[in-house]
N, C-alpha and C. Protein backbone atom coordinates (compact mmCIF):
# COMPACT_ATOMS: atom_id res chain seq x y z
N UNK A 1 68.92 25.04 -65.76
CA UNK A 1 68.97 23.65 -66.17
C UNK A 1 68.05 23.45 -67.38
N UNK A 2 68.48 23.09 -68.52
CA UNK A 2 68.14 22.92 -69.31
C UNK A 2 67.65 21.10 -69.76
N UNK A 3 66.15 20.74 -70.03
CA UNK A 3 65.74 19.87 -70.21
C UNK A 3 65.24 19.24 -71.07
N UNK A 4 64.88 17.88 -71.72
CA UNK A 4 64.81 17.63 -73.24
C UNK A 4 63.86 17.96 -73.99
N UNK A 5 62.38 18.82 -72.82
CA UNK A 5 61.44 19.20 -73.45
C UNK A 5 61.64 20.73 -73.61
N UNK A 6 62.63 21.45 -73.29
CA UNK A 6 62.83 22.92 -72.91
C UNK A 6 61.71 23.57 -72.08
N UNK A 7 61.26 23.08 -71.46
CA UNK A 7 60.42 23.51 -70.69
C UNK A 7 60.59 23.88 -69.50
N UNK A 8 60.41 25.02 -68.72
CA UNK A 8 60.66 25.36 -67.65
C UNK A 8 60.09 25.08 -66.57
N UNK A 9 60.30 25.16 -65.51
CA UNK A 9 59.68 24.12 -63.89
C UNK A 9 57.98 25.13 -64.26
N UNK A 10 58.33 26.26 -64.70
CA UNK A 10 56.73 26.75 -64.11
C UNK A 10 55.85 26.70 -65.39
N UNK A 11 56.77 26.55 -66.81
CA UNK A 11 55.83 25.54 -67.70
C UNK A 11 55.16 24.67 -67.37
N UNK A 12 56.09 23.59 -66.80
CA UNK A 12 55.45 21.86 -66.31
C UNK A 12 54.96 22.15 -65.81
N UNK A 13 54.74 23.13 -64.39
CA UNK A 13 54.11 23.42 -63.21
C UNK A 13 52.61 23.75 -64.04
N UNK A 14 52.55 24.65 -64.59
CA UNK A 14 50.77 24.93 -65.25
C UNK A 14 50.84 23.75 -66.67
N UNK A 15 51.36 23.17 -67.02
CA UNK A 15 50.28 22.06 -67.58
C UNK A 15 49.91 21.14 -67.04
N UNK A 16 50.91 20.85 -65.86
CA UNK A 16 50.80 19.67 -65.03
C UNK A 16 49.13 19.91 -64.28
N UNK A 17 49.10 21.21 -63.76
CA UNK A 17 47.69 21.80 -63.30
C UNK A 17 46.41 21.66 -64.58
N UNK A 18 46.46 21.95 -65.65
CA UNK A 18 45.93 22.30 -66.22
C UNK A 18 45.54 20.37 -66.84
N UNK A 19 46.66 19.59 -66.91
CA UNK A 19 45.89 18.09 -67.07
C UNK A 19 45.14 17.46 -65.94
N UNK A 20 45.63 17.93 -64.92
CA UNK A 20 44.80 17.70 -64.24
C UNK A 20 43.53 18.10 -63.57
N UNK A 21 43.59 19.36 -63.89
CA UNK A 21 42.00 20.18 -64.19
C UNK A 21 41.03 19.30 -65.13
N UNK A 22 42.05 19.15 -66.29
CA UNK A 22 40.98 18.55 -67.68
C UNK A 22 40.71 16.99 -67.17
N UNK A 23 41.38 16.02 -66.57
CA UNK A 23 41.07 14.72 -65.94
C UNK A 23 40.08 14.94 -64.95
N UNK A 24 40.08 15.64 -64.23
CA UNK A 24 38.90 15.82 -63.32
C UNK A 24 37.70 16.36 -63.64
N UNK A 25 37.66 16.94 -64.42
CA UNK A 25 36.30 17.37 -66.04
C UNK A 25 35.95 16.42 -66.14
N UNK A 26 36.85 15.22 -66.54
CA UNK A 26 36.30 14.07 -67.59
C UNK A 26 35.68 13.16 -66.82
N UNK A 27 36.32 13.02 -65.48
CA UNK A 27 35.57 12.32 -64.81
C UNK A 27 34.19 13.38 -64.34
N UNK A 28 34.25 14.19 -63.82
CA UNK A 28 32.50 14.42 -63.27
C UNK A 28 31.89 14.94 -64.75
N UNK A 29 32.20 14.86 -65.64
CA UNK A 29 31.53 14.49 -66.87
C UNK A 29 31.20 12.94 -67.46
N UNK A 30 31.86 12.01 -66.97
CA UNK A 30 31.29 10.93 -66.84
C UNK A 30 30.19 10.42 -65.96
N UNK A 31 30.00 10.97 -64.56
CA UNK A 31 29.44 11.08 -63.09
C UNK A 31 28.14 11.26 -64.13
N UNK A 32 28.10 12.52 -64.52
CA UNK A 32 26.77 13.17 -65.10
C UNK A 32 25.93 12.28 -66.25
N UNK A 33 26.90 11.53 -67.27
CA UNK A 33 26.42 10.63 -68.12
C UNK A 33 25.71 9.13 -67.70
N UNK A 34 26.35 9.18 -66.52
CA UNK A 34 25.69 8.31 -65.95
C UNK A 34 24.87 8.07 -64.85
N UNK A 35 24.58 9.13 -64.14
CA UNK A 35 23.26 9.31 -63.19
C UNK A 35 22.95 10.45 -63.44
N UNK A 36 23.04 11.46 -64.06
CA UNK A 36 22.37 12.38 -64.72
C UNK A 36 22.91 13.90 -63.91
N UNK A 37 22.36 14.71 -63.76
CA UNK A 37 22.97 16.13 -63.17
C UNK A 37 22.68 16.34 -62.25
N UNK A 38 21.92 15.64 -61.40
CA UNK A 38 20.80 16.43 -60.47
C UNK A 38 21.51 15.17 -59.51
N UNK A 39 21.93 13.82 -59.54
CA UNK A 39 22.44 12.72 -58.83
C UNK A 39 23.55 13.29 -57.67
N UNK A 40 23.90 12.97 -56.83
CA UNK A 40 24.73 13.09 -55.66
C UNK A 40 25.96 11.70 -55.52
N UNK A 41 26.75 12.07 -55.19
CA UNK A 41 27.21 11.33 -54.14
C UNK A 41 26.77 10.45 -52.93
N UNK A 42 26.43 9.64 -53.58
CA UNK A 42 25.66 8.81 -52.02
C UNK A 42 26.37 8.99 -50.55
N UNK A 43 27.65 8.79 -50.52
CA UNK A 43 28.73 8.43 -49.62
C UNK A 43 28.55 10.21 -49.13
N UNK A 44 28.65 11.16 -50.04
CA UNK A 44 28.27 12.57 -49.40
C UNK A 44 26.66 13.56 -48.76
N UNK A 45 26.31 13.21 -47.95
CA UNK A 45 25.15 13.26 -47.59
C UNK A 45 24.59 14.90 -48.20
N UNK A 46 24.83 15.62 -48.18
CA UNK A 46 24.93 17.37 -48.31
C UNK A 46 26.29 17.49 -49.66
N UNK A 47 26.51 16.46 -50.22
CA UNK A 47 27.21 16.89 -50.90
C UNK A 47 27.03 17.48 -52.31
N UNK A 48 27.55 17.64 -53.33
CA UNK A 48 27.34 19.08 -54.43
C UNK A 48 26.94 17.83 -55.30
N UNK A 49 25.63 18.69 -56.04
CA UNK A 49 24.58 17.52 -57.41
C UNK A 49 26.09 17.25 -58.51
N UNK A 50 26.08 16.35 -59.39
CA UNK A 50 26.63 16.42 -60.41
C UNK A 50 27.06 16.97 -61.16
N UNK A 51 25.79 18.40 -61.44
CA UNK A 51 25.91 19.50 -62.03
C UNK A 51 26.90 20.66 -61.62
N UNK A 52 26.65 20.40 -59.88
CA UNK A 52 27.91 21.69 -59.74
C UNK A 52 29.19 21.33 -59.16
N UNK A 53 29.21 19.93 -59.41
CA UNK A 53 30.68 18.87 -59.61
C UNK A 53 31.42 19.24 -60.79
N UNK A 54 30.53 19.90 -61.46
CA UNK A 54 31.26 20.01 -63.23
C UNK A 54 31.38 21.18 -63.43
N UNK A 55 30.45 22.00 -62.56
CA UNK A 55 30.73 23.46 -62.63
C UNK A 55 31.72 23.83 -62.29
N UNK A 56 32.61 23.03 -60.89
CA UNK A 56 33.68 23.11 -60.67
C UNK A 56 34.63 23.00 -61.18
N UNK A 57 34.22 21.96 -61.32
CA UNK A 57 35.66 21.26 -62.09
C UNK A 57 36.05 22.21 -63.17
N UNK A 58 34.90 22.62 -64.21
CA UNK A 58 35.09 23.64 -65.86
C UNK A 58 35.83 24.92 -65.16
N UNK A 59 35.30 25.09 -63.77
CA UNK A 59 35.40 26.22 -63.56
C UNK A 59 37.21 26.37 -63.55
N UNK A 60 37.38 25.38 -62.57
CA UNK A 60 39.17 25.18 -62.06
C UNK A 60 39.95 25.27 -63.47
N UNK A 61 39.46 24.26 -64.35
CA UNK A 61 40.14 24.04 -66.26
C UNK A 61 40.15 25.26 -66.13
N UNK A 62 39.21 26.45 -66.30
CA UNK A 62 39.33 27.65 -66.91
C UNK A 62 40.36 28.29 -66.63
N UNK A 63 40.47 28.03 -64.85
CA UNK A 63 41.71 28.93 -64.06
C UNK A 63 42.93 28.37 -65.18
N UNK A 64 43.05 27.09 -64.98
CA UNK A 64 44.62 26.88 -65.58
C UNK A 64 44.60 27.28 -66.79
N UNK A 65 43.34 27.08 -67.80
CA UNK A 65 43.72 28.20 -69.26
C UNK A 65 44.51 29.00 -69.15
N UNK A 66 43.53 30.44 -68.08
CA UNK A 66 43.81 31.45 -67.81
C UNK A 66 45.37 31.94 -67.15
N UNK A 67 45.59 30.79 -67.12
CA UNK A 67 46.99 30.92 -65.76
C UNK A 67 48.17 30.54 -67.09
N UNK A 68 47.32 29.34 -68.21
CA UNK A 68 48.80 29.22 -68.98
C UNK A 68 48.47 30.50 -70.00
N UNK A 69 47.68 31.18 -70.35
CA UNK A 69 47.55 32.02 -71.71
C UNK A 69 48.14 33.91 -70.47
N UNK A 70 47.86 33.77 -69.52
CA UNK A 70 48.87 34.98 -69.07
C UNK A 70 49.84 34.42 -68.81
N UNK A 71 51.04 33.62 -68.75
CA UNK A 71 51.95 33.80 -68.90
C UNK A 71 52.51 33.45 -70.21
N UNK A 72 51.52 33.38 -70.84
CA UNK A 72 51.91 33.64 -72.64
C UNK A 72 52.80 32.06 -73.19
N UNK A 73 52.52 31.01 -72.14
CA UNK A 73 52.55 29.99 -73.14
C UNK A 73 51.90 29.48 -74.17
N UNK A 74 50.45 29.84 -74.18
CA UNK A 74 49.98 29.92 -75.45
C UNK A 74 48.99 31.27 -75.61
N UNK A 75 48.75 30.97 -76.95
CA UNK A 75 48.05 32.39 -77.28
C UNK A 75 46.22 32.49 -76.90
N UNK A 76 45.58 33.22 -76.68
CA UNK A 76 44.32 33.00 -76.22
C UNK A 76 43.74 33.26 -77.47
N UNK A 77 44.03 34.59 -78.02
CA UNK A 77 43.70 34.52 -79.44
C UNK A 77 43.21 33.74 -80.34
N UNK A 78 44.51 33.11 -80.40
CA UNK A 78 44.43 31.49 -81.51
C UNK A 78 44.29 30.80 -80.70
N UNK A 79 44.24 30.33 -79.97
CA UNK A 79 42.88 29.31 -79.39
C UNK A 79 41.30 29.82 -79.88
N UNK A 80 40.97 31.17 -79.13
CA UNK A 80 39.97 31.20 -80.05
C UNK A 80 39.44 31.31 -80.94
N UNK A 81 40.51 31.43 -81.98
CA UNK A 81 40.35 31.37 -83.73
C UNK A 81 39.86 29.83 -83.83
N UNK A 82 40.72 28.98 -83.11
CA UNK A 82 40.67 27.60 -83.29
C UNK A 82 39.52 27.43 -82.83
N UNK A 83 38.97 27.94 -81.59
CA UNK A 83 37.42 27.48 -81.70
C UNK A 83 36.28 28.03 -83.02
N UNK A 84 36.56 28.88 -83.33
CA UNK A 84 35.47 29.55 -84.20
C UNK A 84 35.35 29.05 -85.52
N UNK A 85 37.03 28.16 -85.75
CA UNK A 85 37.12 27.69 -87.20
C UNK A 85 35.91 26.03 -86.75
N UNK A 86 35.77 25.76 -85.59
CA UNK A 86 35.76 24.30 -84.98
C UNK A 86 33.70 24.84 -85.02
N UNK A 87 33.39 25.63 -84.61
CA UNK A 87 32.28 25.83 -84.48
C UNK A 87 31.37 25.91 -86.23
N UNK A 88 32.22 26.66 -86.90
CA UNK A 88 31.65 26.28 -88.32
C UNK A 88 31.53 25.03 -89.57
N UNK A 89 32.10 23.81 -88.63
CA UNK A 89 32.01 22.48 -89.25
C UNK A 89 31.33 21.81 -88.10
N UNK A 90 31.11 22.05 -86.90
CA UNK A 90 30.81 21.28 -85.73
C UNK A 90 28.79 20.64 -86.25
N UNK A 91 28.50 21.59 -86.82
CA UNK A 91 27.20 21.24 -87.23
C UNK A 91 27.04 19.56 -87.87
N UNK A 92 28.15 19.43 -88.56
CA UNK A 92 28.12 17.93 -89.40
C UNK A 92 28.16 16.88 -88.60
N UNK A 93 28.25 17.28 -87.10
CA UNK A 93 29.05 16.41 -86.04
C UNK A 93 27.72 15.95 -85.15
N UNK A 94 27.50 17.65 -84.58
CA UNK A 94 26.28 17.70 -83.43
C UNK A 94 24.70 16.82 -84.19
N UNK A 95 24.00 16.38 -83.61
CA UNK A 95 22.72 15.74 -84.05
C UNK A 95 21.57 16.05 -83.28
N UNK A 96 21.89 16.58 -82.15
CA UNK A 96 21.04 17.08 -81.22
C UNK A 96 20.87 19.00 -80.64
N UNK A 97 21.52 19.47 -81.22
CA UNK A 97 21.76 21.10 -81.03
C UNK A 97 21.13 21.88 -82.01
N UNK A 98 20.53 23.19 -81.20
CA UNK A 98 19.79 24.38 -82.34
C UNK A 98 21.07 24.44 -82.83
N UNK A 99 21.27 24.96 -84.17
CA UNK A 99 22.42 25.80 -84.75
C UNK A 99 22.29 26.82 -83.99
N UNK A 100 21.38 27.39 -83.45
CA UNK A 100 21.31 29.04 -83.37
C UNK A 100 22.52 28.98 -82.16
N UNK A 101 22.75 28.38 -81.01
CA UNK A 101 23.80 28.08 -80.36
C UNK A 101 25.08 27.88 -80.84
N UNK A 102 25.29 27.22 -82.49
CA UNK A 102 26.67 27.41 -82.88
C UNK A 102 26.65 28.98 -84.08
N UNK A 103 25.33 29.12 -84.21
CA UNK A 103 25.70 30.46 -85.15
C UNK A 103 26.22 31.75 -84.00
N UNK A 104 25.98 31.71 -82.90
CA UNK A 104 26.94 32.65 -81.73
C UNK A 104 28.57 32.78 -81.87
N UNK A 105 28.65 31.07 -81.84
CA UNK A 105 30.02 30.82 -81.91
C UNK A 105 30.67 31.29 -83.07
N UNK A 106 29.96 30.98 -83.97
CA UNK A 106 30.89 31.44 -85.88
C UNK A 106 31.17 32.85 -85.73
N UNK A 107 30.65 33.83 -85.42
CA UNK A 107 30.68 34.72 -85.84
C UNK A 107 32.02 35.65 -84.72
């Protein structure tokens, strides 16, 4: 079955994962901006700081990268070209970062 995006069920299937990896980033990256890293869940008594709310979460995004770049819907490669071109203008941007952290990235 052919569809208007040509996309196949297990295309949709890993971006569908993979937006929703990145929505759940954004939120416990908001969590963190606003009570800081070390903050909890009130409602979770023993539950995980902020910090490893996001660890998770980056962690899960990574899986679905990893899950769409092996089955070769996109390239990992050029993604990371695209970061490295992104890391050598990012300086004009950042206001608070050593360079020495984006001179890793350039190279």
């Amino acid at each position: 079955m052919t569809t208007f995006n040509k996309l196949s069920p297990a295309e949709v299937e890993r971006l569908y994962y993979l937006s929703e990896e990145l929505a759940e980033s954004i939120q416990a990256i908001q969590k963190v901006l606003r009570h800081g890293y070390e903050s909890r869940n009130p409602d979770l008594e023993n539950g995980p700081t902020n910090r490893e709310h996001l660890e998770e979460e980056l962690g899960q995004t990574m899986l679905a990268i990893a899950l769409i770049t092996a089955a070769q819907d996109l390239n990992e490669n050029d993604m990371l070209i695209h970061g490295e071109r992104k890391a050598k203008v990012l300086h004009k941007w950042m206001h608070h970062q050593p360079f020495e952290l984006l001179d890793d990235l350039k190279d």
